[in-house]
N, C-alpha and C. Protein backbone atom coordinates (compact mmCIF):
# COMPACT_ATOMS: atom_id res chain seq x y z
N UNK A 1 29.01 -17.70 19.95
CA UNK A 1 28.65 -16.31 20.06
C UNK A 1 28.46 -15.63 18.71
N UNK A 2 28.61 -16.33 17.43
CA UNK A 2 28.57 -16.05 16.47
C UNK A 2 26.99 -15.06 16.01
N UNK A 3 26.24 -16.21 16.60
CA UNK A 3 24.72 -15.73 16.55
C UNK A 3 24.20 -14.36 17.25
N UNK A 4 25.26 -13.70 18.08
CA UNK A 4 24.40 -12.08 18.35
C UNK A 4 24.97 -11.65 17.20
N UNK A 5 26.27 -11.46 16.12
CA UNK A 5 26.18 -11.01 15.06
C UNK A 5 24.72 -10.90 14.24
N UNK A 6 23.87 -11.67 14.29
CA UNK A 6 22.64 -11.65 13.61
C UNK A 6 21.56 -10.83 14.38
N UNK A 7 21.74 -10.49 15.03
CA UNK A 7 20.37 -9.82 15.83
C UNK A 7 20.60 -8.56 15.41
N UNK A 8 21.54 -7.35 14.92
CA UNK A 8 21.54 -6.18 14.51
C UNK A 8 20.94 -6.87 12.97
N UNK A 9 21.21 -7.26 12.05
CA UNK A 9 20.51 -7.71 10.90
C UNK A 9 19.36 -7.59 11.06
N UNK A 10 18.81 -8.72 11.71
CA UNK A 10 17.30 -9.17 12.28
C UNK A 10 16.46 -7.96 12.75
N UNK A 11 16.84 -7.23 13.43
CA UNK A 11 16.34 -5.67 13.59
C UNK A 11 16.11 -4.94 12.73
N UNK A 12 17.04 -4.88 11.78
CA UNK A 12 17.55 -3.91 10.60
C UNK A 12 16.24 -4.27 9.44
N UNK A 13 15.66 -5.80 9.29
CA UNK A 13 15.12 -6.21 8.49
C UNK A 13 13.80 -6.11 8.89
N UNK A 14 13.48 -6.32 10.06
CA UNK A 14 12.23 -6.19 10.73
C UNK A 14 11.72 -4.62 10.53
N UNK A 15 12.80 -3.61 10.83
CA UNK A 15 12.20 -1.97 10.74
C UNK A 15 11.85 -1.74 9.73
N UNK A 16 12.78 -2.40 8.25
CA UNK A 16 12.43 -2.05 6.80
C UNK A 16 11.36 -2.48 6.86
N UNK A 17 11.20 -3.63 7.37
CA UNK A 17 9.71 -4.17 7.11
C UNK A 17 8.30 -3.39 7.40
N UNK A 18 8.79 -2.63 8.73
CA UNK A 18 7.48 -1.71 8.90
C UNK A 18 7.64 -1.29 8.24
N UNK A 19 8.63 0.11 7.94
CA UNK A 19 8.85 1.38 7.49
C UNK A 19 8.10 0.76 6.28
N UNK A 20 8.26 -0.33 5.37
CA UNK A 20 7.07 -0.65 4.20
C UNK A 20 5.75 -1.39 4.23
N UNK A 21 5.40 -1.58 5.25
CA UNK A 21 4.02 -1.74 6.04
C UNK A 21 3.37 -0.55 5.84
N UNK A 22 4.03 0.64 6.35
CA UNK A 22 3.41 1.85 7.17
C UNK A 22 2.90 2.63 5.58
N UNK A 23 4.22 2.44 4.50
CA UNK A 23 3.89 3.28 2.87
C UNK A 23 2.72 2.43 2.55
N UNK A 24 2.32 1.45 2.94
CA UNK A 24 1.58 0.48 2.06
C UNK A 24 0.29 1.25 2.60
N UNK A 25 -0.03 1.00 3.71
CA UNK A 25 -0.76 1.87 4.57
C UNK A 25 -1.22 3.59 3.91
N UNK A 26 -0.20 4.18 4.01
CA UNK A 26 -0.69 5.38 3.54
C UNK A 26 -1.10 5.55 1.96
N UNK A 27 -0.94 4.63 1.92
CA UNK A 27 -1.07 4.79 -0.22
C UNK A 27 -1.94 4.27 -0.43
N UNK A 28 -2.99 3.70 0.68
CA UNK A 28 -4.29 3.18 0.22
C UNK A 28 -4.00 1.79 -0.29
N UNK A 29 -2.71 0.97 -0.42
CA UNK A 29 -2.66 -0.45 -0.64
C UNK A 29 -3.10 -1.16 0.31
N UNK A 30 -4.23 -1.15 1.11
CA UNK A 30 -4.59 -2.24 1.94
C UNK A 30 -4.58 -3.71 2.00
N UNK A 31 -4.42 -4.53 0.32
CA UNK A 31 -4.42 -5.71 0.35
C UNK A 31 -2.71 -6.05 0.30
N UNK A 32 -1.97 -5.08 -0.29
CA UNK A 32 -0.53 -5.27 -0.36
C UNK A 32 -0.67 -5.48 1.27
N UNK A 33 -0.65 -4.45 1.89
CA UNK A 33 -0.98 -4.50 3.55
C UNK A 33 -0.03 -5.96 4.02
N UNK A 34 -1.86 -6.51 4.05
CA UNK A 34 -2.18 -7.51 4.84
C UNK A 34 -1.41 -8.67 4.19
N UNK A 35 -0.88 -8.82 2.50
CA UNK A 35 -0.17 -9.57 2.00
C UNK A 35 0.87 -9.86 2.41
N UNK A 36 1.49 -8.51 2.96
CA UNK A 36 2.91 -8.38 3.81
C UNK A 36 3.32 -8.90 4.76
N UNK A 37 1.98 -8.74 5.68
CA UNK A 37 1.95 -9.41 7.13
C UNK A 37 1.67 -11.02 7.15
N UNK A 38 1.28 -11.25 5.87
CA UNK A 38 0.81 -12.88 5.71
C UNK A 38 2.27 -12.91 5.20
N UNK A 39 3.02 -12.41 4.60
CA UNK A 39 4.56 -12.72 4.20
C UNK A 39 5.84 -13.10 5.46
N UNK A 40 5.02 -12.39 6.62
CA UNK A 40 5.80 -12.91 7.63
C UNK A 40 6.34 -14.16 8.12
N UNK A 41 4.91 -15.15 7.64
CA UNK A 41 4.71 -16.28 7.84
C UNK A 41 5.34 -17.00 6.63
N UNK A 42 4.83 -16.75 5.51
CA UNK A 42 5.50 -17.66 4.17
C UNK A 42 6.14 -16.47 3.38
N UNK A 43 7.42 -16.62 3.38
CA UNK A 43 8.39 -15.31 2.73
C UNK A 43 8.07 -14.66 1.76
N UNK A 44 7.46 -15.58 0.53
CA UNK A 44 7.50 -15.42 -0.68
C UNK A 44 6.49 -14.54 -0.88
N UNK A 45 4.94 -14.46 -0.15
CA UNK A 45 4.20 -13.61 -0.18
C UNK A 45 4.76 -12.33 -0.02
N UNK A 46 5.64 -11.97 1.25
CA UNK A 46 6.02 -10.77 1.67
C UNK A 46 6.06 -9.64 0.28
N UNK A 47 6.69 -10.20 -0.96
CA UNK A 47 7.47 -9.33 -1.44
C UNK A 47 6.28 -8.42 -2.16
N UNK A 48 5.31 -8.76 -1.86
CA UNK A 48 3.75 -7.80 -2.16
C UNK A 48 3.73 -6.95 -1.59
N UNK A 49 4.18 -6.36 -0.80
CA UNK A 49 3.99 -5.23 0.02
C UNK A 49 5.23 -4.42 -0.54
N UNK A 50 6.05 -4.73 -0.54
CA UNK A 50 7.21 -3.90 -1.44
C UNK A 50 6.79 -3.28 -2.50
N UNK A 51 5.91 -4.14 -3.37
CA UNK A 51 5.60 -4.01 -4.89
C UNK A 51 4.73 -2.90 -4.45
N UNK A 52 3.82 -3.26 -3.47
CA UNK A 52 2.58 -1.98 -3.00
C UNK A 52 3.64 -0.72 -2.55
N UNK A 53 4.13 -0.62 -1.82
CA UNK A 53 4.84 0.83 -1.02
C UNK A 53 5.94 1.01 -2.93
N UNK A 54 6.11 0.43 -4.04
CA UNK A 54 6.90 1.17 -5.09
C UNK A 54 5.99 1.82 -5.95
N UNK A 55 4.31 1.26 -6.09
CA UNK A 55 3.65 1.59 -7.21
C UNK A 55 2.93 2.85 -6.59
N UNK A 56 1.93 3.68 -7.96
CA UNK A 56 1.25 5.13 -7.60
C UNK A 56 0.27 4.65 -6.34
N UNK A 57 0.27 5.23 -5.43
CA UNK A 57 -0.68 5.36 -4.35
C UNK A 57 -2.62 6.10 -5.17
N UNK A 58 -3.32 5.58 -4.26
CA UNK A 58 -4.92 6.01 -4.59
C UNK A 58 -4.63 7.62 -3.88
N UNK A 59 -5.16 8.38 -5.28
CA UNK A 59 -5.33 9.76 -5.35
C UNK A 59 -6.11 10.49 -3.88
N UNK A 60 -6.93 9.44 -3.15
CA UNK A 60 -7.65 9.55 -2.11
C UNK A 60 -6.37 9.27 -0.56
N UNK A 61 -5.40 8.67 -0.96
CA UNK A 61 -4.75 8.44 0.17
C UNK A 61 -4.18 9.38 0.98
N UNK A 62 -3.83 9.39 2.11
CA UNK A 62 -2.67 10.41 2.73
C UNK A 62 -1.52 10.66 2.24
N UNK A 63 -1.00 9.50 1.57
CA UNK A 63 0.52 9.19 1.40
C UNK A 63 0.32 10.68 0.10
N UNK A 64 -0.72 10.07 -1.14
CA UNK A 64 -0.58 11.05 -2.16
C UNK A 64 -1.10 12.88 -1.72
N UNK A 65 -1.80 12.86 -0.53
CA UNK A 65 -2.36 14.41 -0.17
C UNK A 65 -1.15 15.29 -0.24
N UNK A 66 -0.43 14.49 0.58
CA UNK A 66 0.85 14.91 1.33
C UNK A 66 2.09 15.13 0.44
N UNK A 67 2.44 14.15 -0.75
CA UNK A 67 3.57 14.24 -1.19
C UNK A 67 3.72 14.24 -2.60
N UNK A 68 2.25 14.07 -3.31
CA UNK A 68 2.22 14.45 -4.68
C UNK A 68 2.01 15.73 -5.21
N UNK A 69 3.13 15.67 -6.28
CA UNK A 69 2.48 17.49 -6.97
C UNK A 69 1.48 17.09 -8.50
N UNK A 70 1.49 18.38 -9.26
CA UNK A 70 0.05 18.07 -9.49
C UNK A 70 0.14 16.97 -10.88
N UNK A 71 1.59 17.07 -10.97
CA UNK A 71 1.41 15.84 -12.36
C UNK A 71 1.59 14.38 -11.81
N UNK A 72 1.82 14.29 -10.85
CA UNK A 72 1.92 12.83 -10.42
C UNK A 72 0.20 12.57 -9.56
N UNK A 73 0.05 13.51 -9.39
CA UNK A 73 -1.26 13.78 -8.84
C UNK A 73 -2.67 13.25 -10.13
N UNK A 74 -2.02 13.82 -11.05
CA UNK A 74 -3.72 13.93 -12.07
C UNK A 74 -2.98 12.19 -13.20
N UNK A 75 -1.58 11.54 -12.54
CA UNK A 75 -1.34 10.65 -12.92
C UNK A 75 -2.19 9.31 -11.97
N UNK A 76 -2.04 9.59 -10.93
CA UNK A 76 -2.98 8.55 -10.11
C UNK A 76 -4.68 8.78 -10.08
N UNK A 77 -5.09 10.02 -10.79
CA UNK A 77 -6.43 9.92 -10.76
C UNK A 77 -6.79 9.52 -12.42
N UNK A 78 -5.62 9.55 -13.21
CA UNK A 78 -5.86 9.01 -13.99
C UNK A 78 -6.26 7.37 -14.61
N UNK A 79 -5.38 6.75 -13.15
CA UNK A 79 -5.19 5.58 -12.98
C UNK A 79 -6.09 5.04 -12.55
N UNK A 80 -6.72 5.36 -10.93
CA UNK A 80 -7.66 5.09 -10.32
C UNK A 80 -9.36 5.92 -10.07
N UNK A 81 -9.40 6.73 -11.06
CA UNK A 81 -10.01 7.51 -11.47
C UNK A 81 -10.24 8.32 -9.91
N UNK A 82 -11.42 9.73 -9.80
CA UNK A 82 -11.41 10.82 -8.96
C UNK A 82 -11.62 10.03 -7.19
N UNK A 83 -12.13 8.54 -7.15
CA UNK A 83 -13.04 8.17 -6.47
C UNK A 83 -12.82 6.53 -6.23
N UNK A 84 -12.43 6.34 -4.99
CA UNK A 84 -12.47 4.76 -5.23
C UNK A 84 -13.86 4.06 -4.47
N UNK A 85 -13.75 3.13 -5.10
CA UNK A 85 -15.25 2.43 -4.57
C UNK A 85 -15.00 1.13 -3.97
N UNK A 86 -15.22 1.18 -2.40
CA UNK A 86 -14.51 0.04 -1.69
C UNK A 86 -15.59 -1.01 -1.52
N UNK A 87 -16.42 -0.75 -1.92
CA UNK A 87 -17.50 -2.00 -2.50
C UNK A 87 -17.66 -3.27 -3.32
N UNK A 88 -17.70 -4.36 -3.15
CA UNK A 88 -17.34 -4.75 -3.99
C UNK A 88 -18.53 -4.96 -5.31
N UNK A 89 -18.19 -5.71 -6.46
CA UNK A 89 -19.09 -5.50 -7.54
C UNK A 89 -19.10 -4.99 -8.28
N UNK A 90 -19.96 -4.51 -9.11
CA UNK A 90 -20.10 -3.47 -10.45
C UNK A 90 -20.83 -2.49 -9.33
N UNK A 91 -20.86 -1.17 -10.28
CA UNK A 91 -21.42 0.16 -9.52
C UNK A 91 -22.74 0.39 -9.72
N UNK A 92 -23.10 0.45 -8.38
CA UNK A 92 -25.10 1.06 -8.89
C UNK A 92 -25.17 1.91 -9.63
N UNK A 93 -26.29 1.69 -10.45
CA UNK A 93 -26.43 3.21 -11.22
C UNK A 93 -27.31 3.93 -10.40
N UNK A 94 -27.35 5.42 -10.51
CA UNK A 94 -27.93 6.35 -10.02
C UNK A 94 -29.41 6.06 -9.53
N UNK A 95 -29.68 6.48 -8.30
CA UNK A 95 -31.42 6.43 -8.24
C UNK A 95 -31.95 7.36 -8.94
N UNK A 96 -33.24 6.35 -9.46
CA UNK A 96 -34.07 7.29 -10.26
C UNK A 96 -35.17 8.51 -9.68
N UNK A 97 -34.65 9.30 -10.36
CA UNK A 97 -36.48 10.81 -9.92
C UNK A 97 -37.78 10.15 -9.94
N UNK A 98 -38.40 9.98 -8.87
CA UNK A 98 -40.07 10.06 -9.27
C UNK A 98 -40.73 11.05 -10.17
């Protein structure tokens, strides 16, 4: 009977796990994301999603609309500049005027 001792753990570890799914999510870390959920499977990946829900969130995210003021604010657009570009590649340059 030793083993239901572990199922409050097992719970406990699983919720952290969303609850840092869900920051990864709002902060615009989408590849931390999915790194996380591939961590389910091989542990060692997991700890990418942690690293994502500790670092500055994209100035464009919810997470930062919501809970940054304006110096942590003009710190992530400093970082990721005004605009992210989910494209991949180098950036078109402008179309030209006829």
């Amino acid at each position: 009977m030793w083993y239901l001792l572990l199922v409050p753990i097992v719970l406990a570890i699983v919720a952290m796990n969303i609850y840092v799914f869900m920051a990864c999510w709002q902060k615009g870390r989408r590849t931390m994301f999915w790194l996380g959920i591939a961590g389910l499977i091989v542990p060692y990946i997991g700890i990418a999603h942690w690293i994502g829900a500790i670092r500055l969130a994209r100035p464009e995210s919810k997470w930062a609309q919501e809970k940054y003021g304006p110096e942590k604010m003009a710190r992530s657009r400093a970082r990721f500049g005004d605009q992210f570009d989910w494209t991949p590649g180098p950036p078109l340059p402008p179309p030209q005027q006829p």
